[in-house]
N, C-alpha and C. Protein backbone atom coordinates (compact mmCIF):
# COMPACT_ATOMS: atom_id res chain seq x y z
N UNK A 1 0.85 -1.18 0.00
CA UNK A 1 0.00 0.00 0.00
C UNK A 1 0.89 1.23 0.00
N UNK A 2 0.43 2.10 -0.51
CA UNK A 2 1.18 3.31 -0.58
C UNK A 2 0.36 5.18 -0.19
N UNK A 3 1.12 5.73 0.20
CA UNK A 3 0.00 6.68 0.59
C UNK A 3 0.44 7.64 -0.29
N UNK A 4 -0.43 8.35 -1.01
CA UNK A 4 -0.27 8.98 -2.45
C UNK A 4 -0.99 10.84 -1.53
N UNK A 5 -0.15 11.83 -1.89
CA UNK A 5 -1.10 12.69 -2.13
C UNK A 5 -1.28 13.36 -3.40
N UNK A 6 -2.67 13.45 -3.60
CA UNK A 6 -3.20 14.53 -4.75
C UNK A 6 -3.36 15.98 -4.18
N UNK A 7 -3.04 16.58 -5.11
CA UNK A 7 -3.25 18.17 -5.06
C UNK A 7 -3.99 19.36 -5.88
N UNK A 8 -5.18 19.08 -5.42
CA UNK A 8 -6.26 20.00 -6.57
C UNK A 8 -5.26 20.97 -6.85
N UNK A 9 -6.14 21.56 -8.42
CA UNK A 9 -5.48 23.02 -8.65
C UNK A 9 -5.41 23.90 -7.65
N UNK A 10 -6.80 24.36 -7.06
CA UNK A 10 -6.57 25.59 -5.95
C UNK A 10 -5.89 24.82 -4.58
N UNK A 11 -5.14 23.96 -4.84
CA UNK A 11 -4.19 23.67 -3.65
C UNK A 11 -4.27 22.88 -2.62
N UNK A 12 -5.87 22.82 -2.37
CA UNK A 12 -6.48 21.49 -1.61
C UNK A 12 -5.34 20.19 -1.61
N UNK A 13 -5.10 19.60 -0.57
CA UNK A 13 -4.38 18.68 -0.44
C UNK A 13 -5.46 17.40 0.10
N UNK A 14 -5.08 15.48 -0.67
CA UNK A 14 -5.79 14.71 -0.31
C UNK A 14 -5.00 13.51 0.00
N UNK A 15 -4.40 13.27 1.10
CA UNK A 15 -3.94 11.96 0.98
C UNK A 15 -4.39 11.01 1.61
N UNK A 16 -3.90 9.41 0.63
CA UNK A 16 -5.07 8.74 0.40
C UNK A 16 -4.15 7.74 0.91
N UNK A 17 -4.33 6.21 1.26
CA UNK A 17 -3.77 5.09 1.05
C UNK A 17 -4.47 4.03 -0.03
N UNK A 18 -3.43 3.31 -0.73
CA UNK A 18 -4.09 3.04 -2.11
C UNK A 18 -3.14 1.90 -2.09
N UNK A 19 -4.69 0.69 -2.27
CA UNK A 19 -3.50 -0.34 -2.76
C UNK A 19 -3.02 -0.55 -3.43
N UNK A 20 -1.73 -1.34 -3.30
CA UNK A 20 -0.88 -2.03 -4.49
C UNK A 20 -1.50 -2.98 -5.57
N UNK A 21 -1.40 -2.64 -6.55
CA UNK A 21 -2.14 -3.09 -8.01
C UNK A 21 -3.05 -2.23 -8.72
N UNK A 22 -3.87 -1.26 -7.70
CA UNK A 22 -4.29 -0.10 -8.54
C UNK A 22 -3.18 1.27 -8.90
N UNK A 23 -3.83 1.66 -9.84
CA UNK A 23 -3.35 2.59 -10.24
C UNK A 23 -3.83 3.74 -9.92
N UNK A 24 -3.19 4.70 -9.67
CA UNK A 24 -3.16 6.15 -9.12
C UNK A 24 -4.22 6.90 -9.53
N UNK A 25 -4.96 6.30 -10.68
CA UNK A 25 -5.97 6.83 -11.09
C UNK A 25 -7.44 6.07 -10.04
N UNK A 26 -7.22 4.70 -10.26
CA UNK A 26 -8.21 4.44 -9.69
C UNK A 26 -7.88 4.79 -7.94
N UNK A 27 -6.85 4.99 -7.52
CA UNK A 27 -7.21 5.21 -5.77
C UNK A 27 -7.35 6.86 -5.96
N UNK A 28 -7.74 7.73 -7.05
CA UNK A 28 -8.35 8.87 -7.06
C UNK A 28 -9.57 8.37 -7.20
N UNK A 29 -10.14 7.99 -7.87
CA UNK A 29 -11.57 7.71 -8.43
C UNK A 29 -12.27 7.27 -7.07
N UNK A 30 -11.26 5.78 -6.48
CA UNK A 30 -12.35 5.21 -5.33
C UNK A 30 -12.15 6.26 -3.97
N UNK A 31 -11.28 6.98 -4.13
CA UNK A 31 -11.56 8.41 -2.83
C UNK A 31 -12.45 9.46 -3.05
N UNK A 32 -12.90 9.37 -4.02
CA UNK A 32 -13.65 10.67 -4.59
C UNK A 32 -12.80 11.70 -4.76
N UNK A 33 -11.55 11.92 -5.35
CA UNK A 33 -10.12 13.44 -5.48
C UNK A 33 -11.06 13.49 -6.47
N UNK A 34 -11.59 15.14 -6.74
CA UNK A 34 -12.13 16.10 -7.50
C UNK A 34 -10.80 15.94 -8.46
N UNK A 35 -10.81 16.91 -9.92
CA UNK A 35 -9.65 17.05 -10.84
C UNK A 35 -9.58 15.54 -11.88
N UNK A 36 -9.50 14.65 -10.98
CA UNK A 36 -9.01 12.84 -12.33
C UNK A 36 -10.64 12.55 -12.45
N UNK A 37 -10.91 12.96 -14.05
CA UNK A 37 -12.15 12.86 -14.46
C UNK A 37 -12.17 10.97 -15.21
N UNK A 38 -11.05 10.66 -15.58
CA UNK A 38 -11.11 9.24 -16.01
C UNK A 38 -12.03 8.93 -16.85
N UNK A 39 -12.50 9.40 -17.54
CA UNK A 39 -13.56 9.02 -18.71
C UNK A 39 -13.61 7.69 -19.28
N UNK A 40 -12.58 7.58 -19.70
CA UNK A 40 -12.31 5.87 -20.23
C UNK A 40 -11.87 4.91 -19.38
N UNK A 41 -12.13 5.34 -17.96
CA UNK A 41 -11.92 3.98 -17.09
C UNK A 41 -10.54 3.56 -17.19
N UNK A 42 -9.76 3.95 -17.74
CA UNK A 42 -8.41 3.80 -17.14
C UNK A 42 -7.76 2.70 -18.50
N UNK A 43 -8.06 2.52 -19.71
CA UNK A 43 -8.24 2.05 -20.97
C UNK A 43 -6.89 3.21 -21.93
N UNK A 44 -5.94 4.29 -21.10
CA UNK A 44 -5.04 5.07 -21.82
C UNK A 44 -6.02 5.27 -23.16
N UNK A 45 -7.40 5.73 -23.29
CA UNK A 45 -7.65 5.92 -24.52
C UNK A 45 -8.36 7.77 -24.28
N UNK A 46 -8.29 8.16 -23.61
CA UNK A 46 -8.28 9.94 -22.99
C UNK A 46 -6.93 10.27 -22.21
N UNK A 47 -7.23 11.78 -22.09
CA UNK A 47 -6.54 12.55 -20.86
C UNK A 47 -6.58 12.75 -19.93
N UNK A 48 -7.72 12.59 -19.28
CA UNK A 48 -8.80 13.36 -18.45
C UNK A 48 -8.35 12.56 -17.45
N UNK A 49 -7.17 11.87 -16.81
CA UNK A 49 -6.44 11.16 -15.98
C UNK A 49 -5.03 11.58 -15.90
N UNK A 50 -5.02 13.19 -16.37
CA UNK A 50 -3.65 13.62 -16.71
C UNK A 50 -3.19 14.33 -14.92
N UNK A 51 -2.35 14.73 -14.75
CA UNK A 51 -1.39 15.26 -13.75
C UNK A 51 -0.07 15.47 -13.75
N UNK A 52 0.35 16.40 -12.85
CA UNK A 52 1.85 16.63 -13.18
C UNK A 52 2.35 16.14 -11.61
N UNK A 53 3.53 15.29 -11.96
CA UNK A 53 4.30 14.43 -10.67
C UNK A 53 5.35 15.33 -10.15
N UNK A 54 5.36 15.92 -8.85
CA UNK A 54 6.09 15.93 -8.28
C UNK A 54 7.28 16.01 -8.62
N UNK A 55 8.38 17.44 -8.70
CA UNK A 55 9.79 17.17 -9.41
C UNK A 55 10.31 16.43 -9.20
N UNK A 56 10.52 15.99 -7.76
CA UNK A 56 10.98 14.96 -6.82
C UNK A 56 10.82 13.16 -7.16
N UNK A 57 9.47 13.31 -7.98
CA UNK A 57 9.24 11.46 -8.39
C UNK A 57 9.76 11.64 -9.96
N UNK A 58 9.42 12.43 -10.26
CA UNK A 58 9.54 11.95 -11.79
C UNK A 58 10.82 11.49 -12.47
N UNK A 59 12.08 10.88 -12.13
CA UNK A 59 12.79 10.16 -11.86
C UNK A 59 12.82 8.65 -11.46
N UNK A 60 11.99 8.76 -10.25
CA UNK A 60 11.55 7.36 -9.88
C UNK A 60 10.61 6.67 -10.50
N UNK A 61 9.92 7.26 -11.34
CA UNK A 61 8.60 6.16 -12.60
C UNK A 61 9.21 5.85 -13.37
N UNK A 62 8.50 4.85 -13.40
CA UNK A 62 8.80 4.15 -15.11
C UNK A 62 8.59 4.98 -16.00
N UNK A 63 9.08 4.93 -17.42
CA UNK A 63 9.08 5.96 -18.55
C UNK A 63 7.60 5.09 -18.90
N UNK A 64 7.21 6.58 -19.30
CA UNK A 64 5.91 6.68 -20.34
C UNK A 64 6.36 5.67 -21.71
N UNK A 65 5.04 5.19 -21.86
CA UNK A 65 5.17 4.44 -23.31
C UNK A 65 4.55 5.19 -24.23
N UNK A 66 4.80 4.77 -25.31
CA UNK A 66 4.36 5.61 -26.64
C UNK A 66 2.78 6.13 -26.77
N UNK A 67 2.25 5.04 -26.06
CA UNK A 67 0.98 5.12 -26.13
C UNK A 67 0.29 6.53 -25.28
N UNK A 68 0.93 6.05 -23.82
CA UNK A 68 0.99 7.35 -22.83
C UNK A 68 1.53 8.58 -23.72
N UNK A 69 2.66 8.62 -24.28
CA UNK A 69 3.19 10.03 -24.90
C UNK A 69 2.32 10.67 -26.10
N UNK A 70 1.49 9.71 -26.53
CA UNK A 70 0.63 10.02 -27.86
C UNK A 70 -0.79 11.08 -27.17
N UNK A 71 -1.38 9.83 -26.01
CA UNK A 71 -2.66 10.27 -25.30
C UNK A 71 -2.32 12.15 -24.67
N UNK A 72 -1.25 12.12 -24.12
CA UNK A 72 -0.53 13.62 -23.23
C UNK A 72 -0.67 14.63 -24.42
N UNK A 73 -0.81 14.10 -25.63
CA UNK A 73 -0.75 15.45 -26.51
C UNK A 73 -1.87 16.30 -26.51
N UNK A 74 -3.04 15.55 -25.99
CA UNK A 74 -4.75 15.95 -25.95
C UNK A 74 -4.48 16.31 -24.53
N UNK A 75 -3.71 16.30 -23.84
CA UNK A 75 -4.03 16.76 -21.93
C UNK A 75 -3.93 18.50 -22.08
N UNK A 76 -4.62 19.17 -21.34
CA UNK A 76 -4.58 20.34 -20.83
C UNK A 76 -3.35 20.74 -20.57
N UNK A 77 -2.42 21.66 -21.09
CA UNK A 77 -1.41 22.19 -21.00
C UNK A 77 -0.28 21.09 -20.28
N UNK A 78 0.40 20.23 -21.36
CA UNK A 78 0.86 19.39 -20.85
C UNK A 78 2.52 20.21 -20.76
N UNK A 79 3.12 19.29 -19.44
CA UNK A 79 4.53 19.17 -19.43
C UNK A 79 5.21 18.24 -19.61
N UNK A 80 6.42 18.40 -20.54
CA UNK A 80 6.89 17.15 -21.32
C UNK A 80 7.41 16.30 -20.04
N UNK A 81 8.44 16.90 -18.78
CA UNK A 81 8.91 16.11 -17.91
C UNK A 81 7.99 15.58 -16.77
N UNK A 82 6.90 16.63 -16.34
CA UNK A 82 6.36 15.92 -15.61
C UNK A 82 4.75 15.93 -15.56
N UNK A 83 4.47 15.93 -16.69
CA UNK A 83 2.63 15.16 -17.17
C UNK A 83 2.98 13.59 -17.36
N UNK A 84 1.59 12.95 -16.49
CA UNK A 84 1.42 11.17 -16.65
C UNK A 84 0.33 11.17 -16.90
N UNK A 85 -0.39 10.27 -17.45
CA UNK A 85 -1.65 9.96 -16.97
C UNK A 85 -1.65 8.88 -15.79
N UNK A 86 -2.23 8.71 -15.30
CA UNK A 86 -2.36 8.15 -14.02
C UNK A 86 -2.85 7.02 -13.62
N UNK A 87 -4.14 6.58 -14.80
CA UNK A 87 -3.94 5.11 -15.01
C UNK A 87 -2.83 4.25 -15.81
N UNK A 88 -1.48 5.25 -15.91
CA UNK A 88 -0.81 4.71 -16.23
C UNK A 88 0.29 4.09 -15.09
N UNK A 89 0.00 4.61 -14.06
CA UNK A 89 1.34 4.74 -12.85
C UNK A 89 0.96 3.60 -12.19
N UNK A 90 0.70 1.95 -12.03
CA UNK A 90 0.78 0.85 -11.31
C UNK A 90 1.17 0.99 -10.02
N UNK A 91 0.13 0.98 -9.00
CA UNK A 91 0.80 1.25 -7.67
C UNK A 91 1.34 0.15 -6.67
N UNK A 92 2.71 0.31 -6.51
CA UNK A 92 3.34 -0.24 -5.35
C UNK A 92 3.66 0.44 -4.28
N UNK A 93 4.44 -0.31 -3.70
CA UNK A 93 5.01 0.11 -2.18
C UNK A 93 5.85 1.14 -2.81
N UNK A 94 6.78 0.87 -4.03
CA UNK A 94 7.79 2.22 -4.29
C UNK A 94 7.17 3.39 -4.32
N UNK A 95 6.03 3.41 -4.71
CA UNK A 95 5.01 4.55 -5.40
C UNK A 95 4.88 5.52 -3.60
N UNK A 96 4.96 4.79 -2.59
CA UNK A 96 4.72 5.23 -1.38
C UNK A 96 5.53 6.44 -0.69
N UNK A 97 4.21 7.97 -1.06
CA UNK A 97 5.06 9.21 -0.64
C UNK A 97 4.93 9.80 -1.95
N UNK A 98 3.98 9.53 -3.06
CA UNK A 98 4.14 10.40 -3.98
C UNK A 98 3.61 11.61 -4.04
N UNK A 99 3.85 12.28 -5.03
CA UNK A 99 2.66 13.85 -4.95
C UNK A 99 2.56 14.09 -6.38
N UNK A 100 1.08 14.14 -6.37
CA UNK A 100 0.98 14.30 -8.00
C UNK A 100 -0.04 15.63 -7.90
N UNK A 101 -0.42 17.14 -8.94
CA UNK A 101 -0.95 18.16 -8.87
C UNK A 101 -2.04 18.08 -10.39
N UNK A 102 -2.95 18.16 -9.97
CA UNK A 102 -3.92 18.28 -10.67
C UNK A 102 -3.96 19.51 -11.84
N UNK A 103 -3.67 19.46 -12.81
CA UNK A 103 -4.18 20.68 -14.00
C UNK A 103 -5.10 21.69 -13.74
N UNK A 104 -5.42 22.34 -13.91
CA UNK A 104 -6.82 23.57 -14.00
C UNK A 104 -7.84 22.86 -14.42
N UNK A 105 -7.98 22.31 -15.43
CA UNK A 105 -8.60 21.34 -15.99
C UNK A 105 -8.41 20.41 -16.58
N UNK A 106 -9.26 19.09 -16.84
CA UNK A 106 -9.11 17.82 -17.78
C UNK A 106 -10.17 18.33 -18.82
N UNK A 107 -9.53 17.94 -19.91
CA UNK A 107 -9.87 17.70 -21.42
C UNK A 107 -10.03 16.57 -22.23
């Protein structure tokens, strides 16, 4: 398990504990975090699961796959180093202590 915080745009802070095997998207979804709209259920086929990681992690993830780098082009003002989508991030114990910040909006 890992304890993840999200960070709405206006700054609201939510941290969550989330088990290992979901993804960062879904332990937003099953907490109710406002911002990860997830439209496609977590299927990398939208944005709307986009966020920017923490300067501090984005080092420690796995690299985005092509697929992820294709979907980020449709995200709301993306950043090349640190926009994910979030059903992309598989959660483990490493994942434990992350901080990911929510966009202004999903698109």
């Amino acid at each position: 398990m890992a304890k993840i915080t999200y960070i709405e745009h206006g700054g609201k802070e939510h941290v969550v504990d989330v088990s290992n095997g979901l993804t960062v998207m879904e332990g937003a979804r099953d907490n109710g975090i406002p911002g990860i709209e997830a439209d496609c259920g977590g299927a990398c086929a939208c944005s709307t699961c986009h966020v920017y990681i923490d300067p501090t992690w984005v080092e420690k993830l796995a690299a985005k796959d092509a697929m992820e780098e294709d979907m980020l082009d449709f995200a709301y003002e993306p950043d090349a180093a640190r926009s994910r989508l979030t059903c992309q991030l598989k959660v483990t114990d490493d994942l434990d202590g992350l901080v990911v910040q929510m966009p202004e909006k999903q698109i």
